[in-house]
Protein backbone atom coordinates (compact mmCIF):
# COMPACT_ATOMS: atom_id res chain seq x y z
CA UNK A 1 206.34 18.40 216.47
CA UNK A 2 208.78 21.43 215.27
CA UNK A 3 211.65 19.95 213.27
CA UNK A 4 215.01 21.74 214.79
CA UNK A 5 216.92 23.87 212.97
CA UNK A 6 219.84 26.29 212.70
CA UNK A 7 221.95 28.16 210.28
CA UNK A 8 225.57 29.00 209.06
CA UNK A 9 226.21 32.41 207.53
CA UNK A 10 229.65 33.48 205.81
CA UNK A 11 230.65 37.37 205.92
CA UNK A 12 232.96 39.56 203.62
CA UNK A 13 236.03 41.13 205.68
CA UNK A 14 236.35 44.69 204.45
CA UNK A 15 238.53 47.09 205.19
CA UNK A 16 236.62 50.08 207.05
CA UNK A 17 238.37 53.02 204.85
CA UNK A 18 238.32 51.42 201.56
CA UNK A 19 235.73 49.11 201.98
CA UNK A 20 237.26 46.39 200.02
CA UNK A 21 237.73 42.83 201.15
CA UNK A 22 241.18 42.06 202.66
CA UNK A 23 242.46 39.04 204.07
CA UNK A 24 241.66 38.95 207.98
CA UNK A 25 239.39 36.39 208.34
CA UNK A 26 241.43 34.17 210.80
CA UNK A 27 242.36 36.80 212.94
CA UNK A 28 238.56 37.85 213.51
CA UNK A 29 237.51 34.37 213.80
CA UNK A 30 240.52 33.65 216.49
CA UNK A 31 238.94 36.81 218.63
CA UNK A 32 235.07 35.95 218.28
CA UNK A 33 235.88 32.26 219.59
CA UNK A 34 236.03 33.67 222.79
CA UNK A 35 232.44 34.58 222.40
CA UNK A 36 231.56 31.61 220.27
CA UNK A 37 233.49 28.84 220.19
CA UNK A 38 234.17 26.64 217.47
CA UNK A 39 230.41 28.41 216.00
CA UNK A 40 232.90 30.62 214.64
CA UNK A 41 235.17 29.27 211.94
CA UNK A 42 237.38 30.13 208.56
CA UNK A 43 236.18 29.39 204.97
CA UNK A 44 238.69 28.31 202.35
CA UNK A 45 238.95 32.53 200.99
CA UNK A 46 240.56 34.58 203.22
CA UNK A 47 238.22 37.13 203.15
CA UNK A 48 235.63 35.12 204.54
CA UNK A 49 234.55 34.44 208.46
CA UNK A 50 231.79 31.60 209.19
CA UNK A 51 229.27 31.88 211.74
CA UNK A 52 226.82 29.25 212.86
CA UNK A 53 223.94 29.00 215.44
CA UNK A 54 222.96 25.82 217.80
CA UNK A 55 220.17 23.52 216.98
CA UNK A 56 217.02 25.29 218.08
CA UNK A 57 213.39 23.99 218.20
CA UNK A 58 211.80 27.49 217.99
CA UNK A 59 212.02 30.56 215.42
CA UNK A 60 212.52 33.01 218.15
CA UNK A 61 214.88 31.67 219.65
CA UNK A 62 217.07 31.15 216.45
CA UNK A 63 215.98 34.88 215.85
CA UNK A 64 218.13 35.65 218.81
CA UNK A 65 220.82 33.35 218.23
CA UNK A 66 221.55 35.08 214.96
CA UNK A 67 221.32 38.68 216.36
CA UNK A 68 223.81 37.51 218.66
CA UNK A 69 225.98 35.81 216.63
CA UNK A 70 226.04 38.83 213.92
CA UNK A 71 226.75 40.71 217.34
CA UNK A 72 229.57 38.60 218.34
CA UNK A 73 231.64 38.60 214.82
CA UNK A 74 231.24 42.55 213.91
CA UNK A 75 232.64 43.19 217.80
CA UNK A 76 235.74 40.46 217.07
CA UNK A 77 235.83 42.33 213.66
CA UNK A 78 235.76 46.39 215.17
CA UNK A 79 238.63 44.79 217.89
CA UNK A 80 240.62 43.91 214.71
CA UNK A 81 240.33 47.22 212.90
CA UNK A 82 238.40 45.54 210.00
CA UNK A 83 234.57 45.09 209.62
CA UNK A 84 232.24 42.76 208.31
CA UNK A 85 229.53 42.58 205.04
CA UNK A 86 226.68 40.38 204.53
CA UNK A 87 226.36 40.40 200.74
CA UNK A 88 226.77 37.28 198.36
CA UNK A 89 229.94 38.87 196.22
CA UNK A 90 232.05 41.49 197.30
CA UNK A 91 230.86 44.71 196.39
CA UNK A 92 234.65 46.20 196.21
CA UNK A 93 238.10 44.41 196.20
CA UNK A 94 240.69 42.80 194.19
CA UNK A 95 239.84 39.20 193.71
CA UNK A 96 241.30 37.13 191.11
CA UNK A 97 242.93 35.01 192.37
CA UNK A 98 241.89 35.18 195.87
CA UNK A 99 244.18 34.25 199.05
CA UNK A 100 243.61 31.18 200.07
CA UNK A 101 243.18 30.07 203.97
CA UNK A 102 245.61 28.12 205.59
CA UNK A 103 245.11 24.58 206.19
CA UNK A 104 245.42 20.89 204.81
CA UNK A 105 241.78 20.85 203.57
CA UNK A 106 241.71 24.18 201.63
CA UNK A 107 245.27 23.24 200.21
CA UNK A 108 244.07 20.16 198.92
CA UNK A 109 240.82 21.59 197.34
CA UNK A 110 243.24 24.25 195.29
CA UNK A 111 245.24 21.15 194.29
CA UNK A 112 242.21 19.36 193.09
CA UNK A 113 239.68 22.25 191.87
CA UNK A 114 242.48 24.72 190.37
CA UNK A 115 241.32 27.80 189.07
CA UNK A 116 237.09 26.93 190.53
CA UNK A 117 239.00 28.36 193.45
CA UNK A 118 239.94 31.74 192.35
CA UNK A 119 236.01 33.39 192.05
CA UNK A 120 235.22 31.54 195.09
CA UNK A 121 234.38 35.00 196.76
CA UNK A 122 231.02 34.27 197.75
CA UNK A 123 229.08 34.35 201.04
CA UNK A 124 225.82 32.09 201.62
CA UNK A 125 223.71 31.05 204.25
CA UNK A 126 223.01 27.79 204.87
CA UNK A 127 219.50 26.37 206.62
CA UNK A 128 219.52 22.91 208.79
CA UNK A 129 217.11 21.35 209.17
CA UNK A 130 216.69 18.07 211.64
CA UNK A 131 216.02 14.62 210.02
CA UNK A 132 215.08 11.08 211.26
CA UNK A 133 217.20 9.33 208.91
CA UNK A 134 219.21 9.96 205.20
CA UNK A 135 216.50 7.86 204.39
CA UNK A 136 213.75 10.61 204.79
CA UNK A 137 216.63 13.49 204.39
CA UNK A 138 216.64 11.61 200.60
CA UNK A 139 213.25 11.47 200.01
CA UNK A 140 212.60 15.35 201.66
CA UNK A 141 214.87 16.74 199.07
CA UNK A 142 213.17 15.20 195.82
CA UNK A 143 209.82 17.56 197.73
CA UNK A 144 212.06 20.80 197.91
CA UNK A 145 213.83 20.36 194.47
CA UNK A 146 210.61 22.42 192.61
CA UNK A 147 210.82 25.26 195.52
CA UNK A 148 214.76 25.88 194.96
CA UNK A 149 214.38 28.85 192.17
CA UNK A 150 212.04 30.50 194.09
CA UNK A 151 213.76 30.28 197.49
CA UNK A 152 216.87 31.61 195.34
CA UNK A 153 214.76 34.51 194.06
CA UNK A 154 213.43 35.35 197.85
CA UNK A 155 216.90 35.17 198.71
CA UNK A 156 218.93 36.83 196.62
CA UNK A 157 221.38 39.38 197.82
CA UNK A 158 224.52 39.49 195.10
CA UNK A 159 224.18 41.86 192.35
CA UNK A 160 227.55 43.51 192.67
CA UNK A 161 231.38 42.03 192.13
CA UNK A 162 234.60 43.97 192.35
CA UNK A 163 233.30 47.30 191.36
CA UNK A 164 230.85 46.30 188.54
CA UNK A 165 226.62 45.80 188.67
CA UNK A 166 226.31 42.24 187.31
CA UNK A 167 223.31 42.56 185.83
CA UNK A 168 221.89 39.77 188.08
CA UNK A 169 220.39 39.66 191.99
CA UNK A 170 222.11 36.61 192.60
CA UNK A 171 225.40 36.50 190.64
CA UNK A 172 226.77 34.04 193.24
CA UNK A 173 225.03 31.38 192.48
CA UNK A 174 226.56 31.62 188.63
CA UNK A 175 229.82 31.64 189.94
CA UNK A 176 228.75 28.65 191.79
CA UNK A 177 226.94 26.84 189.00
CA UNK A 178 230.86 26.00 187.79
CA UNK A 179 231.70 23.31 190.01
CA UNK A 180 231.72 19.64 189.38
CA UNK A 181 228.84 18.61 191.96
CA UNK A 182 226.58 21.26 192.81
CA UNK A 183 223.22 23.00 191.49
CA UNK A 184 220.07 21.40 192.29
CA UNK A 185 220.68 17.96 193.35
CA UNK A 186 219.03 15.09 190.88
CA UNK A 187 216.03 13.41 191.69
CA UNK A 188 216.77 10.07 193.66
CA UNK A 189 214.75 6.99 192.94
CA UNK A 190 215.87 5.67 196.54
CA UNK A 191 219.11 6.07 199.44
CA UNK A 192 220.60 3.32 197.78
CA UNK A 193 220.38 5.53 194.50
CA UNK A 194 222.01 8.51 196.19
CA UNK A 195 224.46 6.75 197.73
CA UNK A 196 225.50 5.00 194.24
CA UNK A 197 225.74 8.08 192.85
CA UNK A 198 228.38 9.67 195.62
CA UNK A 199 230.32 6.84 195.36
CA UNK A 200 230.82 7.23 191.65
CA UNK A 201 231.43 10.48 191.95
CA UNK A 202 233.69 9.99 194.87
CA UNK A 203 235.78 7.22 192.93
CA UNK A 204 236.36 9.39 189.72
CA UNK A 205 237.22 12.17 191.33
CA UNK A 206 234.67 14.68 190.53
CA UNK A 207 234.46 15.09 195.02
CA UNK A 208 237.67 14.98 197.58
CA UNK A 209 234.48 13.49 200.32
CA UNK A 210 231.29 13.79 201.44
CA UNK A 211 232.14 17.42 202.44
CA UNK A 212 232.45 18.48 198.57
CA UNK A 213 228.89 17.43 197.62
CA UNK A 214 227.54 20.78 197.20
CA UNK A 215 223.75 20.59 195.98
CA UNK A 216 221.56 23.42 196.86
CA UNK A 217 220.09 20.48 198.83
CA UNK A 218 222.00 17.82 200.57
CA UNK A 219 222.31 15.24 203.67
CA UNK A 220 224.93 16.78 206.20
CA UNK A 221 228.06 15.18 206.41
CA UNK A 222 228.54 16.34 209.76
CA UNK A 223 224.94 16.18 211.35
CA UNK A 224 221.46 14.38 211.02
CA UNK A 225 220.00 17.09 208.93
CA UNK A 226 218.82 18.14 205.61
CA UNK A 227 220.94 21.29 204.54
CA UNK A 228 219.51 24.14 202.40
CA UNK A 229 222.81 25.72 200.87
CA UNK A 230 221.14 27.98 198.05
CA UNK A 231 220.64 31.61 199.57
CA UNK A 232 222.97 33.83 199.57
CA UNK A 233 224.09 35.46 203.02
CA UNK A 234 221.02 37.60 204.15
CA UNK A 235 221.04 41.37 204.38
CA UNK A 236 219.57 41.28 207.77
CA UNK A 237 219.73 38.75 210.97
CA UNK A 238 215.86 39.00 211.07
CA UNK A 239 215.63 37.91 206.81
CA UNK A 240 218.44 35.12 207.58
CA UNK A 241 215.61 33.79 210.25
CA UNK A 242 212.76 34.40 207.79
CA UNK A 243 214.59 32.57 205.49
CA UNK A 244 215.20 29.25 207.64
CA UNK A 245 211.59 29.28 209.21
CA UNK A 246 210.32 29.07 205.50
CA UNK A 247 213.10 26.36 204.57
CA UNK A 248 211.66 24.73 207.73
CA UNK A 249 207.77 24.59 207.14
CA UNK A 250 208.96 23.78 203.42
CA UNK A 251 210.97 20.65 205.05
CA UNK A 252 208.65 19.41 207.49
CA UNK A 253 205.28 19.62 204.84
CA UNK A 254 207.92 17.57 202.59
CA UNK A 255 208.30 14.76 205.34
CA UNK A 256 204.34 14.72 205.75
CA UNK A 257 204.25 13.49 202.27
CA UNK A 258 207.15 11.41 202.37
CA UNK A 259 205.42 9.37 205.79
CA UNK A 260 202.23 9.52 203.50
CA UNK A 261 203.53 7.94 200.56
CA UNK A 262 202.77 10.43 198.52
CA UNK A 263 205.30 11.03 195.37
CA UNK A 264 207.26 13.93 194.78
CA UNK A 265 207.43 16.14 191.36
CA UNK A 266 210.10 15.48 189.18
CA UNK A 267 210.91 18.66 187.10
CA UNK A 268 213.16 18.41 184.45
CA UNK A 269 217.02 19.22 185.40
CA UNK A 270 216.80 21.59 182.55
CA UNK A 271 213.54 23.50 183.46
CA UNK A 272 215.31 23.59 187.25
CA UNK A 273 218.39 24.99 185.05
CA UNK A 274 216.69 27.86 183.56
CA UNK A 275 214.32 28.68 186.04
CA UNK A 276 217.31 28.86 188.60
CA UNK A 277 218.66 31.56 185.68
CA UNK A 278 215.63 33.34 185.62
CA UNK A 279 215.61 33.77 189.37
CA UNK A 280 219.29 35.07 190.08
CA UNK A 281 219.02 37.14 186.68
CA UNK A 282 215.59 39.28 187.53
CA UNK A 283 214.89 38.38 191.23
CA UNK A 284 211.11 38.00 193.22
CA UNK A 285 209.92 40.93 191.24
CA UNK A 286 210.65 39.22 188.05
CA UNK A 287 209.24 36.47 185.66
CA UNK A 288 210.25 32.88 185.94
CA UNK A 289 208.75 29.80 185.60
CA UNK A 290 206.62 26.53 186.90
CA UNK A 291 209.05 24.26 186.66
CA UNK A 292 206.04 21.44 187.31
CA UNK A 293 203.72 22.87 184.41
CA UNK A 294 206.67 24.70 182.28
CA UNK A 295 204.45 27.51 182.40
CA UNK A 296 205.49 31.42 182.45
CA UNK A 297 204.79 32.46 186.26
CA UNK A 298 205.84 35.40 188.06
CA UNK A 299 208.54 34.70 191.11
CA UNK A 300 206.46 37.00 193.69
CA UNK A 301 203.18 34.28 192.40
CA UNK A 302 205.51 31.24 192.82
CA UNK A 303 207.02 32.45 196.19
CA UNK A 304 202.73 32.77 197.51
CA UNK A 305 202.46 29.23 196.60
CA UNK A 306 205.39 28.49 198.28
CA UNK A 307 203.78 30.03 201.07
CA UNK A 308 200.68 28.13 200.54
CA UNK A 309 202.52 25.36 200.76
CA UNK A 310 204.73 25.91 203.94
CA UNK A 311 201.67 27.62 205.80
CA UNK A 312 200.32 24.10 207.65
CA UNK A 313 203.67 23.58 208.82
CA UNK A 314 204.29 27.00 209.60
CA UNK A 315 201.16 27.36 211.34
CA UNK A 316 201.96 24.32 213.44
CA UNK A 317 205.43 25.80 214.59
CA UNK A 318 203.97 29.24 215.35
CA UNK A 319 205.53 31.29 212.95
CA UNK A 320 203.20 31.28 210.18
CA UNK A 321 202.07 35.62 211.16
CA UNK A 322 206.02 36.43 211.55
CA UNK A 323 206.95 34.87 207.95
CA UNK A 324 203.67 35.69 206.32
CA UNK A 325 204.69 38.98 207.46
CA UNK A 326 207.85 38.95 205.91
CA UNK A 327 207.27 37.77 202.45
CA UNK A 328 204.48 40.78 202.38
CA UNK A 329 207.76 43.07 203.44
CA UNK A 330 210.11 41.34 200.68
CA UNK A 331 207.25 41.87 198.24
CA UNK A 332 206.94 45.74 198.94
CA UNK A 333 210.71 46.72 199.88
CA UNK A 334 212.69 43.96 197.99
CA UNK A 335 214.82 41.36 198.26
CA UNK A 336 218.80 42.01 199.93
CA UNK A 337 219.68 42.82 195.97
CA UNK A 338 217.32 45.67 195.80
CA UNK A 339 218.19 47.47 198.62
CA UNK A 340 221.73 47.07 197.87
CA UNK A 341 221.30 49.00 194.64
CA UNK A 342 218.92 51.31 196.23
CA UNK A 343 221.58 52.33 198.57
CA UNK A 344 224.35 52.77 195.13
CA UNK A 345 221.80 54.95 193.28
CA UNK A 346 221.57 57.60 196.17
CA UNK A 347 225.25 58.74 195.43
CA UNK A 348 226.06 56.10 193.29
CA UNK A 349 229.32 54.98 195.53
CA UNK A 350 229.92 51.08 195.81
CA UNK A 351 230.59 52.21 199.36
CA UNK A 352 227.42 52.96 200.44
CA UNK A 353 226.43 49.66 199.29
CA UNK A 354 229.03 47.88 201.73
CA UNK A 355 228.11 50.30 204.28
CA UNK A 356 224.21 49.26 204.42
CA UNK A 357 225.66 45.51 204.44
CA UNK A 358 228.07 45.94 207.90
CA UNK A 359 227.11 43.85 210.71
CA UNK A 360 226.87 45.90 214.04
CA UNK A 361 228.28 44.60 217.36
């Protein structure tokens, strides 16, 4: 049976002359709730609108969901004379520090987090994916936690901030990699493990709640799923759905072990370390890692045997042609951080990069 799933994408507001980000996320957020409801929401930057689909059971139907969600927000954005930009860092803008979004929650996290706050300019997409329990959600992440560099390298779509090429695909997740809880998440010897350890880190201090525990990987706070928070926010609605069909076959092989009994691997948190470096440095094209054997392998390799390993699950869901399919079309054209500096090098203009990034209503 097809686990359901869903997503949550943030997008850069950018101004449509300059093409910098500027601070009008709540106004196009207020204007695209009459389209989508609360599925559209604020993020703690101000330059940042939220998007999320519904639970769906089937890949084409999520594929339409996000199409019309993308829809949706650049229409609310064009009404408010600003547009969006799915890319993982701003491309163009001033940044440090950034404004902050009203509210009790994001004034609290300034208070507690300081200065993690001011290069929080990043946009990611987030995969849900349905669980029975935390129990299994637990026991499903230990599976993914080898898979999480090369999902980052498939998904990587954030070589540019303020005006500068970071040398990297992914640079978000380094500007990520700063905070207190997040990263890949540890390897947990049970629930009861996992929930010892958020309660220590709750009581020190290192989280304001359950909503702070960013791992690439974690239970929901808010809904009985496993949440994939690693990618950054895909160039395209039809990569974003590549993206959580593959975090969905990689899910639902995981829970065949876990009702199996069989064990998980338990890389080393600093093999997962450098072979998340090696992935947002040099991309799918690029060499990483095994992080099982600790042997040299090339991401585009890794990423096939991440296929491999998705492809019964896949299969079973129906969308094991479409995603095949699109791994093939990552492989030849590149990932989101390719294309965006294939688009600079034509006239070498940062704004040509933001350009092939806007959403269209």
């Amino acid at each position: 049976m097809a686990l359901r799933f869903g997503i949550e994408e943030e997008y850069f507001v950018v101004d449509p002359v300059s093409r910098a980000v500027v601070p009008r996320a709540a106004a196009v957020v207020r204007r695209a709730g009459g389209t989508l409801g609360d599925r559209a929401s604020t993020e703690l930057i101000a330059f940042l609108a939220e998007a999320k689909t519904s639970p769906c059971d089937d890949l084409d139907k999520l594929t339409e969901q996000i199409h019309a969600m993308r829809a949706a927000m650049a229409a609310a954005a064009e009404a408010e004379g600003v547009r969006l930009a799915a890319t993982g860092t701003p491309v163009l803008g001033e940044l440090v520090p950034p404004p902050i979004a009203a509210g009790g929650r994001y004034a609290d996290s300034l208070a507690t987090y300081r200065a993690l706050d001011d290069e929080q300019c990043i946009a990611s997409c987030h995969v849900h994916v349905e669980m029975p329990d935390l129990d299994h959600a637990v026991r499903v992440s230990n599976h993914l936690r080898p898979w999480l560099p090369t999902l980052l390298a498939l998904a990587a779509n954030s070589p540019y901030w303020a005006g500068r090429d970071t040398g990297h695909v992914c640079w978000r997740v380094m500007a990520w990699a700063r905070w207190p809880v997040a990263g890949p998440p540890p390897f947990f010897r049970s629930t009861a493990h996992y929930e010892e350890l958020v309660a220590v880190l709750l009581g020190c201090g290192a989280l304001m709640d359950a909503g702070t525990i960013f791992w690439d990987v974690r239970p929901s706070a808010r809904f009985p799923t496993l949440e994939v928070r690693l990618g950054d926010v895909a160039l395209t609605a039809d990569e974003a759905a590549l993206f959580a069909a593959l975090v969905r076959g990689l899910a639902q092989a995981a829970l065949g072990d876990v009702e199996a009994g069989r064990p998980a691997p338990d890389p080393a948190p600093e093999m997962l370390r450098a072979a998340y470096w090696l992935a947002a440095r040099y991309g799918l094209a690029g060499d990483g890692v095994d992080v099982c054997t600790g042997r040299p392998a090339r991401f585009a390799d890794l990423a096939r045997a991440m296929m491999a390993r998705a492809a019964p699950a896949l299969r079973d869901n129906g969308d094991l042609a479409r995603v095949r399919a699109g791994l093939r079309s990552l492989l030849t054209r590149g990932t989101g951080a390719d294309r965006q500096r294939a688009a600079y090098r034509d006239r070498e203009r940062f704004s040509d990069v933001v350009d092939a990034a806007l959403l269209r209503p």
